[in-house]
N, C-alpha and C. Protein backbone atom coordinates (compact mmCIF):
# COMPACT_ATOMS: atom_id res chain seq x y z
N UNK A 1 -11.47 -3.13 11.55
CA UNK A 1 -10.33 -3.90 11.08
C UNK A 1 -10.62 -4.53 9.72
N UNK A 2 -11.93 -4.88 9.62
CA UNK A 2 -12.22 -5.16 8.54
C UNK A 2 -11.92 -4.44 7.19
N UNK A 3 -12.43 -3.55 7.13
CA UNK A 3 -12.33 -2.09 6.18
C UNK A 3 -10.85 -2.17 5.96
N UNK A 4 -10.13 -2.06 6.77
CA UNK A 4 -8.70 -1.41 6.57
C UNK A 4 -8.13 -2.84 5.76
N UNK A 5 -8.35 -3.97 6.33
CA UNK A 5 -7.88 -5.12 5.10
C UNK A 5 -8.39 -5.20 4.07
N UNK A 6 -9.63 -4.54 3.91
CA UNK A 6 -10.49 -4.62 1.99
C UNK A 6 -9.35 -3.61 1.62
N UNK A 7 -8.86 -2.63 2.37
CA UNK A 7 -8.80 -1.10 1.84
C UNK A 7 -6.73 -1.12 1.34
N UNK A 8 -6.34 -2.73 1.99
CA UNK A 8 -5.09 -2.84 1.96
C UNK A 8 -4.19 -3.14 0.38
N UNK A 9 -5.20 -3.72 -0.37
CA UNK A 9 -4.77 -3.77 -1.93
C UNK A 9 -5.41 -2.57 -2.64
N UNK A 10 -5.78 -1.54 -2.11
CA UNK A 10 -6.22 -0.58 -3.04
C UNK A 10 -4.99 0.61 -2.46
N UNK A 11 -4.35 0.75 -1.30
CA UNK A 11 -3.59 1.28 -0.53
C UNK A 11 -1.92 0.96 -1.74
N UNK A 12 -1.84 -0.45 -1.36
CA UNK A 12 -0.54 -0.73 -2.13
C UNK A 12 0.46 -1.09 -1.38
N UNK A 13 1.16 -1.87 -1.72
CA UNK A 13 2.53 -2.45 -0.29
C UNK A 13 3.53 -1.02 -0.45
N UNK A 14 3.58 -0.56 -1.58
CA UNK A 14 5.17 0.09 -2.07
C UNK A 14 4.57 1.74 -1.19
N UNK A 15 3.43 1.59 -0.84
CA UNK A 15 3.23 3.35 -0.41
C UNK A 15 2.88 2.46 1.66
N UNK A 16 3.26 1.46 2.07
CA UNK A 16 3.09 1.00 3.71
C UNK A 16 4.53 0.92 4.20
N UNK A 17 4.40 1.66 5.35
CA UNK A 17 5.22 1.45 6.42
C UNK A 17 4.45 0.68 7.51
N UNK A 18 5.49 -0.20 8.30
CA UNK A 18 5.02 -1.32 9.27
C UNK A 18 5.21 -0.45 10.96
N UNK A 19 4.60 0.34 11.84
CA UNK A 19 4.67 0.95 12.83
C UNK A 19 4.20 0.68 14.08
N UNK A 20 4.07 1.51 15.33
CA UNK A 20 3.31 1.16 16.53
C UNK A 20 3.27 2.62 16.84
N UNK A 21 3.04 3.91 16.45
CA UNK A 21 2.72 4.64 16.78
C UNK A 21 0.95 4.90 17.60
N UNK A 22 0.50 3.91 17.73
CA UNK A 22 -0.80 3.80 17.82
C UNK A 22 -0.82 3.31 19.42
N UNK A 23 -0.29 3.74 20.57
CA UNK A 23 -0.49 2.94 21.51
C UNK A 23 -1.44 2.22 22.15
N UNK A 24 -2.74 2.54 21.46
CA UNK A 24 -3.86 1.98 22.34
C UNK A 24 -4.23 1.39 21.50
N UNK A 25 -3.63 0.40 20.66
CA UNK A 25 -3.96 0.20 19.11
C UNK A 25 -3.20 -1.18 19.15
N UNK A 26 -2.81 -2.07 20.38
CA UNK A 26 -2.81 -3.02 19.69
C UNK A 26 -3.30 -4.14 18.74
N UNK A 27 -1.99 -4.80 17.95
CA UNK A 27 -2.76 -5.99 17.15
C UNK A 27 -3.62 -7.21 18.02
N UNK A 28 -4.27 -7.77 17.71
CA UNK A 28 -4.63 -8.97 18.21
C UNK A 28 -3.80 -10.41 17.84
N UNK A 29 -3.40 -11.25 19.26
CA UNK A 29 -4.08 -11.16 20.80
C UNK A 29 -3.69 -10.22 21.48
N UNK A 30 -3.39 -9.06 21.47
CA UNK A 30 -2.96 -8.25 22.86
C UNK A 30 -3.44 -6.83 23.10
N UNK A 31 -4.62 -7.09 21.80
CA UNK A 31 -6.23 -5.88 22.37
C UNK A 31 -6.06 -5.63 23.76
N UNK A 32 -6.21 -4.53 23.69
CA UNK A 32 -6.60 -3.78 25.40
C UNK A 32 -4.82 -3.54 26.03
N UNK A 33 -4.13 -4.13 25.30
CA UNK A 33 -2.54 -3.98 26.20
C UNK A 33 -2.01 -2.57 25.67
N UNK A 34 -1.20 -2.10 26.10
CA UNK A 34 -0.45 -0.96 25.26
C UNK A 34 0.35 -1.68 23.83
N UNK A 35 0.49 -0.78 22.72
CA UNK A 35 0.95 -1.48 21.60
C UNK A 35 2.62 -1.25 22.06
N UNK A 36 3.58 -2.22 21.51
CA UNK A 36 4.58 -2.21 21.76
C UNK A 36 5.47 -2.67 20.17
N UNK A 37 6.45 -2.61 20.04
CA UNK A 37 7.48 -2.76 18.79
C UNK A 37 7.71 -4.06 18.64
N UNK A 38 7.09 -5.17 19.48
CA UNK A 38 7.60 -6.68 19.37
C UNK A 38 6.42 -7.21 18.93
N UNK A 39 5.23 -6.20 18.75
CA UNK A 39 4.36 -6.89 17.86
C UNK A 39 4.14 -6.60 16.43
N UNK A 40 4.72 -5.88 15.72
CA UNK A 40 5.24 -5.45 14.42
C UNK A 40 5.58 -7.09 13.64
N UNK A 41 5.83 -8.01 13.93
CA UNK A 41 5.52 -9.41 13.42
C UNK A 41 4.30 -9.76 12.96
N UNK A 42 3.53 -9.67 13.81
CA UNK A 42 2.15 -9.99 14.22
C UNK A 42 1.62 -9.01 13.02
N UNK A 43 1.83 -7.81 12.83
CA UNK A 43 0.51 -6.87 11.92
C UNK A 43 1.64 -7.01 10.53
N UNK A 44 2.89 -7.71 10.14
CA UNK A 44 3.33 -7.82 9.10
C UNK A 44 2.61 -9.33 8.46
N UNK A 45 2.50 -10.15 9.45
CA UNK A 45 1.82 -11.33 9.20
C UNK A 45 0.63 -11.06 8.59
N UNK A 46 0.04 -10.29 9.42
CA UNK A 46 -1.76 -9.84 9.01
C UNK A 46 -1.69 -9.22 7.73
N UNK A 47 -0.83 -8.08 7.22
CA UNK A 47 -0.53 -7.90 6.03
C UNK A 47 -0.25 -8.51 4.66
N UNK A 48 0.73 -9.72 4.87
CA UNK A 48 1.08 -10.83 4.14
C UNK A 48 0.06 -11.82 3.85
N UNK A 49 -0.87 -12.30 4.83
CA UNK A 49 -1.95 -13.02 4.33
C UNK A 49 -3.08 -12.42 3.78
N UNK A 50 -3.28 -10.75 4.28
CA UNK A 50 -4.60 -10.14 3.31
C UNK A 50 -4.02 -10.08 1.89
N UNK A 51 -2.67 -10.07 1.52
CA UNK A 51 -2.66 -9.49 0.27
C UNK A 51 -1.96 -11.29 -0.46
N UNK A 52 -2.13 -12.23 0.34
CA UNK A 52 -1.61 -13.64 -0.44
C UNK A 52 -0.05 -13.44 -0.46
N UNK A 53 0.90 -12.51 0.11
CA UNK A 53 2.41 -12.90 -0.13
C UNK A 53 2.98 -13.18 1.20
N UNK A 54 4.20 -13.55 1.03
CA UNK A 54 4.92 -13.95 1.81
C UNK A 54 5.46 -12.98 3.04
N UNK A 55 5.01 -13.84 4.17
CA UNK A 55 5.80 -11.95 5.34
C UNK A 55 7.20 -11.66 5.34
N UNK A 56 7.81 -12.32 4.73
CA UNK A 56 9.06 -12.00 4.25
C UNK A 56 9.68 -10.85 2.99
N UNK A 57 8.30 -10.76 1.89
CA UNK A 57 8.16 -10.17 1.22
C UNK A 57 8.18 -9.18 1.45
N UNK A 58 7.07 -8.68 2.52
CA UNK A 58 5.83 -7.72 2.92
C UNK A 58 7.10 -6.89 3.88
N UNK A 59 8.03 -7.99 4.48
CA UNK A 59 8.29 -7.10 5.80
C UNK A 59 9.77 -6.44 4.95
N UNK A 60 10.50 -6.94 3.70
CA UNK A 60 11.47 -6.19 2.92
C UNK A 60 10.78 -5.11 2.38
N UNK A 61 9.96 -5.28 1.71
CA UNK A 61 9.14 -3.96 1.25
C UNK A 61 9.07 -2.96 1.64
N UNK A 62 8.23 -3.12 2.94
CA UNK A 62 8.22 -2.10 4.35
C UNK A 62 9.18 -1.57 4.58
N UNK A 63 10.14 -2.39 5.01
CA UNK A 63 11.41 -2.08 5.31
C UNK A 63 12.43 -1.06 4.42
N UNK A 64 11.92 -1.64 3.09
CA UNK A 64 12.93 -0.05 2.12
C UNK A 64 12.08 1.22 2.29
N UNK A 65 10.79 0.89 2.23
CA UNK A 65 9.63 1.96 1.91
C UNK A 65 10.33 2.94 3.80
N UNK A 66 10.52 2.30 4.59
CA UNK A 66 10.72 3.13 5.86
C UNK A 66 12.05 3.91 5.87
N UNK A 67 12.99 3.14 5.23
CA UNK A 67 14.45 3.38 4.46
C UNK A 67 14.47 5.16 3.66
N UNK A 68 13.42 4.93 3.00
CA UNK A 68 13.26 6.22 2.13
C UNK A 68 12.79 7.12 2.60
N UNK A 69 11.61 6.97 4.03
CA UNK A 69 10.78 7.94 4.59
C UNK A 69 12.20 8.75 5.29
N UNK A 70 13.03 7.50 6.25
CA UNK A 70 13.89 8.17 6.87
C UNK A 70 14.95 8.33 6.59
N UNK A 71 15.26 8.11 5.45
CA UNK A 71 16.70 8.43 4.63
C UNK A 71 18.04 7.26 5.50
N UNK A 72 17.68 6.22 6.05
CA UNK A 72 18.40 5.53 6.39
C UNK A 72 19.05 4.69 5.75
């Protein structure tokens, strides 16, 4: 987990989508649970404080960047 937050400003917000395709992959606190779509808060938060902005920022960002993947 570590790695992947050094690795999150070299990555870039404008190339992240916010997901749960990872089921055995939850965020923490809910390690060991199945990952579910109501914790997508939780790893936008974790995002917003590795990179110093706002999760409000982080989670519009995401949000167009997913916009474009899926043409929505």
């Amino acid at each position: 987990a570590a790695a992947l937050r050094e690795a999150l400003p070299e990555i870039g917000l404008d190339r992240m989508v916010l997901e749960t395709d990872a089921p055995y992959l939850a965020p923490v606190p809910h390690r060991g649970t199945r990952n579910e779509s109501a914790y997508i808060p939780l790893i936008r938060d974790c995002v917003a404080a590795t990179l110093g902005m706002p999760a409000d920022e982080v989670e519009r960002i995401t949000d167009a960047n997913a916009s474009k993947i899926f043409g929505e």
